[in-house]
Every structure is written in structure tokens, then in C-alpha cells.
PDB file of N, CA and C in Angstrom:
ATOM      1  N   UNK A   1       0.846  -1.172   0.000  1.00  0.00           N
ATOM      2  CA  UNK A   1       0.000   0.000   0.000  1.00  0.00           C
ATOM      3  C   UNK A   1       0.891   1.235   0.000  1.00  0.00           C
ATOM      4  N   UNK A   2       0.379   2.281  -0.872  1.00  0.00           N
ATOM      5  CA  UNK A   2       1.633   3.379  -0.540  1.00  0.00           C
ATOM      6  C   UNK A   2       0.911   4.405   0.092  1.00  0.00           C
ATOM      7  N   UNK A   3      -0.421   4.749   0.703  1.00  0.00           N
ATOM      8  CA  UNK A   3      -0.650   5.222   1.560  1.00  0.00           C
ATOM      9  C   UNK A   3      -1.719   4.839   2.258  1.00  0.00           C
ATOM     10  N   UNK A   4      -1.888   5.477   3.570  1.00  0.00           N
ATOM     11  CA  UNK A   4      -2.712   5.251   4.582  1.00  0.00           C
ATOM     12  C   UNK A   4      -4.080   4.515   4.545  1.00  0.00           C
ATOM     13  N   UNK A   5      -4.926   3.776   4.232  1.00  0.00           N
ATOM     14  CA  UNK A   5      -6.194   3.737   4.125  1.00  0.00           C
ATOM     15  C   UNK A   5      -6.795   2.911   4.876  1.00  0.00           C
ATOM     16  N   UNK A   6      -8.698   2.850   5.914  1.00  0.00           N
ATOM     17  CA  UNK A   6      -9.308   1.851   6.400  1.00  0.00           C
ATOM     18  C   UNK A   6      -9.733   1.032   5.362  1.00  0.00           C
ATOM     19  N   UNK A   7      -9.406  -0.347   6.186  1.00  0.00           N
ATOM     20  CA  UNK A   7      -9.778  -0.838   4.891  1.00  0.00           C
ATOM     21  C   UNK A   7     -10.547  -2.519   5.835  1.00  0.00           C
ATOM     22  N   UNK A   8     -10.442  -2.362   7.291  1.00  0.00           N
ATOM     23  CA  UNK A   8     -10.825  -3.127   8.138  1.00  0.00           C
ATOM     24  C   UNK A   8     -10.856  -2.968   9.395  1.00  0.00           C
ATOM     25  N   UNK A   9     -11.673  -3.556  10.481  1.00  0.00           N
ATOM     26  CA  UNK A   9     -11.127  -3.343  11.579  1.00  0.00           C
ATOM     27  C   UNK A   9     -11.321  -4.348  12.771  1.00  0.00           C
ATOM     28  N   UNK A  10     -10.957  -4.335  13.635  1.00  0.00           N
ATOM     29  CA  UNK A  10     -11.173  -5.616  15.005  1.00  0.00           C
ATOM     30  C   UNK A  10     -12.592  -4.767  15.979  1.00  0.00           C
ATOM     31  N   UNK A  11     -13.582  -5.508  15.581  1.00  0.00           N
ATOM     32  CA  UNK A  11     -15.050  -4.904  16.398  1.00  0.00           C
ATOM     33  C   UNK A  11     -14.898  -6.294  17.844  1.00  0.00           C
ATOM     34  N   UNK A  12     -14.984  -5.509  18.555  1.00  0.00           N
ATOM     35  CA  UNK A  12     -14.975  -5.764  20.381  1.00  0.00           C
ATOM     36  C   UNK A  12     -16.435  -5.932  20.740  1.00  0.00           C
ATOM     37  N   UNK A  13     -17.308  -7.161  21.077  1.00  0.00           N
ATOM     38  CA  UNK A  13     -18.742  -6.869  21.266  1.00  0.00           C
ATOM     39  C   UNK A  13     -19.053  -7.784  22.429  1.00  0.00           C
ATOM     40  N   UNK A  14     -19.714  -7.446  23.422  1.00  0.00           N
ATOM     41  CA  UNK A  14     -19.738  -7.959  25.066  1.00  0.00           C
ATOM     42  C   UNK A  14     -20.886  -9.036  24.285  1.00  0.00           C
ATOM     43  N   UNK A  15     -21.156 -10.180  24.374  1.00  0.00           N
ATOM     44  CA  UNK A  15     -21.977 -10.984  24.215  1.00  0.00           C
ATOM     45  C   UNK A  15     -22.062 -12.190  25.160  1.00  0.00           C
ATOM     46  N   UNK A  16     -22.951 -11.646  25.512  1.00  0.00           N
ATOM     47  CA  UNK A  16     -23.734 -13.001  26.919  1.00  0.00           C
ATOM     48  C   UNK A  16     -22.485 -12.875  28.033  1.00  0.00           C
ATOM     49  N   UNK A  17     -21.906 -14.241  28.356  1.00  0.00           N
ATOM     50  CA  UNK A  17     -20.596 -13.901  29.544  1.00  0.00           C
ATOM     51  C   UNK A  17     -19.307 -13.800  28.691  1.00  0.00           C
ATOM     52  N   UNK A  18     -19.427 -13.279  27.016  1.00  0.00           N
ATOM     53  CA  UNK A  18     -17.808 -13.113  26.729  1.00  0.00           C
ATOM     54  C   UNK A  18     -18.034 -11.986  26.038  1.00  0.00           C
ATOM     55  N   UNK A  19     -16.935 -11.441  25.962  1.00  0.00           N
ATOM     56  CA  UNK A  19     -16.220 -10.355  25.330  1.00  0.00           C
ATOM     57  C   UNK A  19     -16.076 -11.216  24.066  1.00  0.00           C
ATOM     58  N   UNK A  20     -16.125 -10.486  22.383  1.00  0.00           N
ATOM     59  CA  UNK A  20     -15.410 -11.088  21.455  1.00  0.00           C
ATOM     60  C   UNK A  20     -15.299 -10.382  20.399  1.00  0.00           C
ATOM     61  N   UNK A  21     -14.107 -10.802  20.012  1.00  0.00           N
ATOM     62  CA  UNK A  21     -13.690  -9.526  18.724  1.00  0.00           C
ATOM     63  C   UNK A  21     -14.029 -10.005  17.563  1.00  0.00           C
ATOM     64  N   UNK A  22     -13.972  -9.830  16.490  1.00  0.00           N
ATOM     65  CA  UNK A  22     -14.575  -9.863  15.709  1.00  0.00           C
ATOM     66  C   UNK A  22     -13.311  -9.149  14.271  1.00  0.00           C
ATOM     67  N   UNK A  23     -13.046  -9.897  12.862  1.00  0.00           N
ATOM     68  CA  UNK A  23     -12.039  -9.087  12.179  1.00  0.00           C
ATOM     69  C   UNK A  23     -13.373  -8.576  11.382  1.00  0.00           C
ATOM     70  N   UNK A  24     -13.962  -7.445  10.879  1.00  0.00           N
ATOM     71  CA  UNK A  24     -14.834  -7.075  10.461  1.00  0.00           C
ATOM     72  C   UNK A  24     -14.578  -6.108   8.868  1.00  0.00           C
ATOM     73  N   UNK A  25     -15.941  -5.776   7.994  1.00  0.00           N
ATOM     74  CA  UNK A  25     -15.389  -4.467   7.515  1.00  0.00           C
ATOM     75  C   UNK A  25     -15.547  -3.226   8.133  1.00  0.00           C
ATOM     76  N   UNK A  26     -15.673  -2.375   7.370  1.00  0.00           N
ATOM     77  CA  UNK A  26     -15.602  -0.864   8.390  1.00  0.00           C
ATOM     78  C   UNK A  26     -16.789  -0.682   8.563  1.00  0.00           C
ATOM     79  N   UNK A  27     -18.013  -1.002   7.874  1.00  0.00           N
ATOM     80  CA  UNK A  27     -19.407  -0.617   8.061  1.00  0.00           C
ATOM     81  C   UNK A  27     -20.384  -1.228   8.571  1.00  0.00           C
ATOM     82  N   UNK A  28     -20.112  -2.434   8.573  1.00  0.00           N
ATOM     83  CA  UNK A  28     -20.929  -3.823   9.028  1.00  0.00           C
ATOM     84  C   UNK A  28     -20.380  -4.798   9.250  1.00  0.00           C
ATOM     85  N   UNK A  29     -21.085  -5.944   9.801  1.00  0.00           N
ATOM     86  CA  UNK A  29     -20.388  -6.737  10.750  1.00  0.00           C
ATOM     87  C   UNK A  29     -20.983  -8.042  10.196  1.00  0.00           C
ATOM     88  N   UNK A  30     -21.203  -7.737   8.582  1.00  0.00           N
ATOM     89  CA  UNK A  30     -21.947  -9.229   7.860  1.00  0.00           C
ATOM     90  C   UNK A  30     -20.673  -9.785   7.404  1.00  0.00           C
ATOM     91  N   UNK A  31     -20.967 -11.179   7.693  1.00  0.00           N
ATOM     92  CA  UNK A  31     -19.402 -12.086   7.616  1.00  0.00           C
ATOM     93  C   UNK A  31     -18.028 -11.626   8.225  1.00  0.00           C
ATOM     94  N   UNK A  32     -18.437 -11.244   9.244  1.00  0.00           N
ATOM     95  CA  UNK A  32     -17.122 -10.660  10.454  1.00  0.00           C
ATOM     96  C   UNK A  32     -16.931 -12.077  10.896  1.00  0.00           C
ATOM     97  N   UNK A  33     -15.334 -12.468  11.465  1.00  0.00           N
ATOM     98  CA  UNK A  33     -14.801 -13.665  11.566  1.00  0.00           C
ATOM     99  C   UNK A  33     -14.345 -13.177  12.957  1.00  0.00           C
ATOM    100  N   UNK A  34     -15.462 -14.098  13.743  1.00  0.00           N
ATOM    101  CA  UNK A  34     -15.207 -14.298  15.494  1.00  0.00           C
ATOM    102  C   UNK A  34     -12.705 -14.551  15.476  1.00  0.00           C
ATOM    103  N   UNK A  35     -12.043 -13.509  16.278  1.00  0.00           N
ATOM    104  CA  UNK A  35     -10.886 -14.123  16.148  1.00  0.00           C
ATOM    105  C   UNK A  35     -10.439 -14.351  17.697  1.00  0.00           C
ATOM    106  N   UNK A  36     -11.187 -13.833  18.701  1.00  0.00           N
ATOM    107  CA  UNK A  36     -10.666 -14.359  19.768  1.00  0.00           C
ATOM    108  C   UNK A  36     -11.979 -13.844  21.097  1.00  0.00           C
ATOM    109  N   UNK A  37     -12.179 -14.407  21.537  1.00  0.00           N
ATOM    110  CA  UNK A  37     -13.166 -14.579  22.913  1.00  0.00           C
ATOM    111  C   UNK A  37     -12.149 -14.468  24.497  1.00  0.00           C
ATOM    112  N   UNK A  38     -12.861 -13.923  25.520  1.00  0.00           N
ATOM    113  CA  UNK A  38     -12.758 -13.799  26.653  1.00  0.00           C
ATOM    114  C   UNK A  38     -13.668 -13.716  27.583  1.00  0.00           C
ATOM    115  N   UNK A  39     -13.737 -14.600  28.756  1.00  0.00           N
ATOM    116  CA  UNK A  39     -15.235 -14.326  29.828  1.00  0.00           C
ATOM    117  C   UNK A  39     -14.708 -12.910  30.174  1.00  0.00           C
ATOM    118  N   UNK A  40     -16.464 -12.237  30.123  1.00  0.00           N
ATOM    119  CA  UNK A  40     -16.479 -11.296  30.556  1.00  0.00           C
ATOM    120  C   UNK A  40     -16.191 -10.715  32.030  1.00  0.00           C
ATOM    121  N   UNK A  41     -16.062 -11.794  33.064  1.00  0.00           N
ATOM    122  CA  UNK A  41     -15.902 -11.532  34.091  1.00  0.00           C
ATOM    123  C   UNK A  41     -14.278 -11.088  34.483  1.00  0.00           C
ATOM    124  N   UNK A  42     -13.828 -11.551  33.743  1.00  0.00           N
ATOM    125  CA  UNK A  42     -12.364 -11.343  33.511  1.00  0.00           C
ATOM    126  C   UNK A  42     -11.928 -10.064  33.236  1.00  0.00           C
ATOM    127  N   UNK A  43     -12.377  -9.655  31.742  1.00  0.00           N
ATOM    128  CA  UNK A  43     -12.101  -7.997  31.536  1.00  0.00           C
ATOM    129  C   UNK A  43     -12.685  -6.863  32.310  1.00  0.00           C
ATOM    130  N   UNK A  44     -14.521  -7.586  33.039  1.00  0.00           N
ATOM    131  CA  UNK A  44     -14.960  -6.511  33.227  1.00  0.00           C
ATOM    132  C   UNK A  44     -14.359  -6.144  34.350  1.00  0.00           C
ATOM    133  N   UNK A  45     -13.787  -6.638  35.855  1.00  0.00           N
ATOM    134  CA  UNK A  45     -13.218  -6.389  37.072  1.00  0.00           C
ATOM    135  C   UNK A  45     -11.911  -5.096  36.506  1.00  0.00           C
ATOM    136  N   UNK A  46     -11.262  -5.169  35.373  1.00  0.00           N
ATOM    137  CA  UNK A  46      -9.763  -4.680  35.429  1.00  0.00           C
ATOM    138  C   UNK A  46     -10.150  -3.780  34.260  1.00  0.00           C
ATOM    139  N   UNK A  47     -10.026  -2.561  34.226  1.00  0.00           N
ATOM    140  CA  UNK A  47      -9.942  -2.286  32.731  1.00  0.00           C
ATOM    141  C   UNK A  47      -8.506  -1.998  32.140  1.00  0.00           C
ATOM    142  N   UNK A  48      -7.476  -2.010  32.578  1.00  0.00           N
ATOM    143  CA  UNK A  48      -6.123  -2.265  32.267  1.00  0.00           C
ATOM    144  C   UNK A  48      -6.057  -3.714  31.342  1.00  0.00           C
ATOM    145  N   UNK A  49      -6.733  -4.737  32.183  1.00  0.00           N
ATOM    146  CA  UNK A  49      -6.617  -5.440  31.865  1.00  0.00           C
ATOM    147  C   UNK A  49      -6.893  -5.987  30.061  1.00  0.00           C
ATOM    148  N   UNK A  50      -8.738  -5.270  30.328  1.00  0.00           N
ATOM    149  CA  UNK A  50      -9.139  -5.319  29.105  1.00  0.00           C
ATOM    150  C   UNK A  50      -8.413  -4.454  27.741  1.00  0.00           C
ATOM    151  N   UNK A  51      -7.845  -3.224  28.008  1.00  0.00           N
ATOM    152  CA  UNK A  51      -7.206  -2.353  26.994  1.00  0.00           C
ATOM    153  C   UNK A  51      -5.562  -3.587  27.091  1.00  0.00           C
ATOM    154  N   UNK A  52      -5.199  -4.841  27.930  1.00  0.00           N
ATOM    155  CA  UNK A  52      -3.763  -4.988  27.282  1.00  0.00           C
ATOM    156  C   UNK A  52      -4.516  -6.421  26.295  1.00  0.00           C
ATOM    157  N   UNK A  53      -5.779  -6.880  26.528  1.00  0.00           N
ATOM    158  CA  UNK A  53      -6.288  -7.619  25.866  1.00  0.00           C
ATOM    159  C   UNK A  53      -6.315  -7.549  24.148  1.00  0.00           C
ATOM    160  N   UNK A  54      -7.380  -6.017  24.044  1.00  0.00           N
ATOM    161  CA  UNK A  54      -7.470  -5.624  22.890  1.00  0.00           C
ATOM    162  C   UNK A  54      -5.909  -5.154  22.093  1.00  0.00           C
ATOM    163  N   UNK A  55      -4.810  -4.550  23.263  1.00  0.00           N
ATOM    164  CA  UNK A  55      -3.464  -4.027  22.274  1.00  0.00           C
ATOM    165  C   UNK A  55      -3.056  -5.681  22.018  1.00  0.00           C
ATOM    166  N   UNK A  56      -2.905  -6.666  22.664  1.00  0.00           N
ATOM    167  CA  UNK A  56      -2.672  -7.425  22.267  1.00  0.00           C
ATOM    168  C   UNK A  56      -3.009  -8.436  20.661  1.00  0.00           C
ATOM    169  N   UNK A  57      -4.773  -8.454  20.869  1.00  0.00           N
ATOM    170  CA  UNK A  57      -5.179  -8.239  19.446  1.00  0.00           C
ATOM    171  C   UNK A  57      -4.828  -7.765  18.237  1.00  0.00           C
ATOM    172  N   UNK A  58      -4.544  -6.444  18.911  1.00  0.00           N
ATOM    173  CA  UNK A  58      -4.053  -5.813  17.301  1.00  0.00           C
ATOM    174  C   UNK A  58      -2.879  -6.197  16.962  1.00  0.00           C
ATOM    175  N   UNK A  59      -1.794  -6.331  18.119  1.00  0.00           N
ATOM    176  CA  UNK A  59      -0.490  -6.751  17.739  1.00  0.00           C
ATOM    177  C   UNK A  59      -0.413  -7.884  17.078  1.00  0.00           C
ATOM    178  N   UNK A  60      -1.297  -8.827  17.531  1.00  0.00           N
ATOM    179  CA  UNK A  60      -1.407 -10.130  16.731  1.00  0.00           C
ATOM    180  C   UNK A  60      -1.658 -10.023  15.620  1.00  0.00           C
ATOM    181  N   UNK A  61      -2.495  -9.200  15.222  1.00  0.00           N
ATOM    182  CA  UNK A  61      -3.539  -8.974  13.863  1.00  0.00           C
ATOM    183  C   UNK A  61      -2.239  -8.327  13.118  1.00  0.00           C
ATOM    184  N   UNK A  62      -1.877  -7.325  13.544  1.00  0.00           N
ATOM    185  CA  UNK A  62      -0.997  -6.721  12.766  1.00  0.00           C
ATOM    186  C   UNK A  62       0.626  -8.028  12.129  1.00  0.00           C
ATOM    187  N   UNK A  63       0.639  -8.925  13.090  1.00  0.00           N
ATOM    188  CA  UNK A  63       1.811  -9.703  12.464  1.00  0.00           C
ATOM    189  C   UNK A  63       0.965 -10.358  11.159  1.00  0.00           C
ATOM    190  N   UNK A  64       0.167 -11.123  11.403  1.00  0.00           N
ATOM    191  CA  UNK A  64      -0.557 -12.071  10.361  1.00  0.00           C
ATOM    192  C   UNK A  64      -0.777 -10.782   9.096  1.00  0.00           C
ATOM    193  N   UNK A  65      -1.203  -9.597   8.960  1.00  0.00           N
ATOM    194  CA  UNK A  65      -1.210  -8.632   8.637  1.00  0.00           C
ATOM    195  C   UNK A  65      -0.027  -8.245   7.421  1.00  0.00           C
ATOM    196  N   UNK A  66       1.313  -8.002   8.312  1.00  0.00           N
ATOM    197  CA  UNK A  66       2.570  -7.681   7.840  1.00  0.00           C
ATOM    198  C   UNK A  66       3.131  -9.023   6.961  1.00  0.00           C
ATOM    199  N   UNK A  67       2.614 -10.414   7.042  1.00  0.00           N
ATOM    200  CA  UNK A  67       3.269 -11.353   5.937  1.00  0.00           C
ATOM    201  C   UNK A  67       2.696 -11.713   5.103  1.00  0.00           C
ATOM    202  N   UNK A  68       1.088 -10.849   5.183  1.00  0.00           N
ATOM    203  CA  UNK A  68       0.359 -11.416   4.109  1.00  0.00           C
ATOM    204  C   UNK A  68       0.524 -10.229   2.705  1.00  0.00           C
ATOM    205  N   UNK A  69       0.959  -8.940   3.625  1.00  0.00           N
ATOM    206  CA  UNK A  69       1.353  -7.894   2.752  1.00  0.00           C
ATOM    207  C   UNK A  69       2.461  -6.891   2.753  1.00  0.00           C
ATOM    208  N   UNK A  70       3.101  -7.100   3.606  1.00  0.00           N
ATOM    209  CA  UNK A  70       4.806  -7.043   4.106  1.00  0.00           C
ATOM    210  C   UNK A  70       4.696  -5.064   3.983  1.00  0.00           C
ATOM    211  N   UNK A  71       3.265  -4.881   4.708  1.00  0.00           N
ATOM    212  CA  UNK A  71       2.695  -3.711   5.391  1.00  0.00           C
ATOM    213  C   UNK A  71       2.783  -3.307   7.040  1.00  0.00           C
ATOM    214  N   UNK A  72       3.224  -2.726   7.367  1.00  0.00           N
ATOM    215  CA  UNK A  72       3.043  -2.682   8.821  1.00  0.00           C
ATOM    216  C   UNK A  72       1.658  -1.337   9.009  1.00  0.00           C
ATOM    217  N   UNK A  73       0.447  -2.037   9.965  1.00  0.00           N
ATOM    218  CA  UNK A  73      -0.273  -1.677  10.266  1.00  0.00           C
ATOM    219  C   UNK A  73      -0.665  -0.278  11.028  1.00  0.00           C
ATOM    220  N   UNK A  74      -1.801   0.149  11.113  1.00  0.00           N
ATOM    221  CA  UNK A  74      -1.200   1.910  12.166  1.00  0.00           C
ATOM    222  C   UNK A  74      -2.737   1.293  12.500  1.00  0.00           C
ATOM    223  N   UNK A  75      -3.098   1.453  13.959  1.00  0.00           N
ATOM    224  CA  UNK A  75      -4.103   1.982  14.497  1.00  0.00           C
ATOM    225  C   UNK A  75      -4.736   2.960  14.813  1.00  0.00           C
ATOM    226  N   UNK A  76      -5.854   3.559  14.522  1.00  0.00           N
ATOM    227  CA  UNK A  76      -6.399   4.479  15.273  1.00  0.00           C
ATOM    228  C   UNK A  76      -6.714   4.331  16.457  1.00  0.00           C
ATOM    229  N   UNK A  77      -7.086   5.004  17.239  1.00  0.00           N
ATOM    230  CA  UNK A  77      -7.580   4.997  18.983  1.00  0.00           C
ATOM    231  C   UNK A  77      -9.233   4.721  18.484  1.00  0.00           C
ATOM    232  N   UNK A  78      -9.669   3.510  19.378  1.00  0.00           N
ATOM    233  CA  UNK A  78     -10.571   2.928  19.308  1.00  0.00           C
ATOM    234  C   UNK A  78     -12.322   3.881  19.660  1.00  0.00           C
ATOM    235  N   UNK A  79     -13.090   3.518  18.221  1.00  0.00           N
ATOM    236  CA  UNK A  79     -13.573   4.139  18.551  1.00  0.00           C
ATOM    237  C   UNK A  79     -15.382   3.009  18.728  1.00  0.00           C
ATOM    238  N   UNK A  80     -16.489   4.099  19.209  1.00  0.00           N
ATOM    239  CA  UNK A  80     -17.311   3.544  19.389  1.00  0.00           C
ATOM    240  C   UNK A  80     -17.894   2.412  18.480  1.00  0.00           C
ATOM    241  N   UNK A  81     -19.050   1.709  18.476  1.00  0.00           N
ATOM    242  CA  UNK A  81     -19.303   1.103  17.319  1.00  0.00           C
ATOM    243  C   UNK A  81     -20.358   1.920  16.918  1.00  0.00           C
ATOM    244  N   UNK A  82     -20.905   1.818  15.733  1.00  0.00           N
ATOM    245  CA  UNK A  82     -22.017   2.575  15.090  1.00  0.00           C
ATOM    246  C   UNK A  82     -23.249   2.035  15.468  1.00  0.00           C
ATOM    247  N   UNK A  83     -24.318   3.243  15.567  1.00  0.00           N
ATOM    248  CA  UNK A  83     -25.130   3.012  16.299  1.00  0.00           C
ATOM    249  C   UNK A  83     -26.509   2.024  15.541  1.00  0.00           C
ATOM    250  N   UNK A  84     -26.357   1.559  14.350  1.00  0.00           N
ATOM    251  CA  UNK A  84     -26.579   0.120  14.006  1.00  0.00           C
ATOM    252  C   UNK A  84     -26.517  -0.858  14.394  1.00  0.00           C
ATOM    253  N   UNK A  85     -25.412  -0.612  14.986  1.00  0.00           N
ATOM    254  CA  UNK A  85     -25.059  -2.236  15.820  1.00  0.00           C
ATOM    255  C   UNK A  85     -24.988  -2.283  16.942  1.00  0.00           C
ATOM    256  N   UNK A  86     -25.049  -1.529  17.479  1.00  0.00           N
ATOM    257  CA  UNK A  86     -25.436  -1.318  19.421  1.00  0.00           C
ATOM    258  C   UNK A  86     -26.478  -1.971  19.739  1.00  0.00           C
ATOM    259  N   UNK A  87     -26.371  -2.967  20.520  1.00  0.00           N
ATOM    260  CA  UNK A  87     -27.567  -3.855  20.801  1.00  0.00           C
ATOM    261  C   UNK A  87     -28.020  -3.496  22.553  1.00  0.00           C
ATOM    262  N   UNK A  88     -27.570  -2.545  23.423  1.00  0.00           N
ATOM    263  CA  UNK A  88     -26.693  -3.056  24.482  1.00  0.00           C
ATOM    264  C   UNK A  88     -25.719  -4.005  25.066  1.00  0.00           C
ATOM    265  N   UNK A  89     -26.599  -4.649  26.410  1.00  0.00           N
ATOM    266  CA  UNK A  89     -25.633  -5.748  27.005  1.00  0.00           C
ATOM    267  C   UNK A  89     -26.532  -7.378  26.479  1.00  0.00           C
ATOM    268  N   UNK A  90     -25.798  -7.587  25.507  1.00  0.00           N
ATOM    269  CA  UNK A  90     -26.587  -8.793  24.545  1.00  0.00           C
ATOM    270  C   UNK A  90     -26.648  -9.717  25.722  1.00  0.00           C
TER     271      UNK A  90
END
């Protein structure tokens, strides 16, 4: 890529007792690929905890990322989800 562009992202969605991310597109969440789960009881006590969860994610995402296109990734600071898909606490 020779410059910057969204072109995907990791959607975070509290469902029942887990947390789970999701590799998604930018607008919707049709055929988003579940990539990693956590009980919610876990993230919800710590929120340190939960933000080294999600950097962890991306770091992961970003290696599988960098050999499929020998790109290194940039994050933005995480933002809400769109209000389409806000279900509350599923």
C-alpha cells in the first residue's frame, strides 16, 4: 500500500458472559470472523486489563497482517461502534 487507508477493523462486542472480537469491515459486521473470545468476568473487574487484551489483538492482527502484505499496520484509537449495531448488554 503506498498510503494510509481503512480498509478493516477488530469490532470488540460484550456478548452473553464473553467479550469477542470480531475481524470485520468498516461498516458492518456481515461475515465478520469471530478471532478471539474472553469471559467477561475477567475484563470486566480490570480495565487495564481489558485495553492490554485488545493491544494485544491488534499486535497479533498486525503480524498475520505484515506477511500477508509485508505492510506494517497503524491503528487508530478505538472508537465507538455505530449506532446500528449497538444492541446493548446482549
Amino acid at each position: 500500500m503506498s498510503s494510509l487507508q481503512k480498509f478493516c477493523r477488530i469490532a470488540i462486542r460484550a456478548e452473553g458472559d464473553f467479550v469477542n472480537a470480531y475481524f470485520a469491515h468498516l461498516e458492518t459486521m456481515d461475515d465478520a470472523l469471530l478471532i478471539a473470545s474472553i469471559r467477561r468476568g475477567v475484563v470486566d473487574t480490570d480495565r487495564a486489563l481489558f485495553d492490554e487484551w485488545r493491544e494485544f489483538l491488534q499486535r497479533a492482527f498486525g503480524v498475520v497482517a505484515k506477511n500477508i502484505t509485508d505492510e506494517e499496520l497503524v491503528w487508530g484509537d478505538p472508537e465507538s461502534a455505530p449506532e446500528h449495531e449497538r444492541s446493548g448488554r446482549a
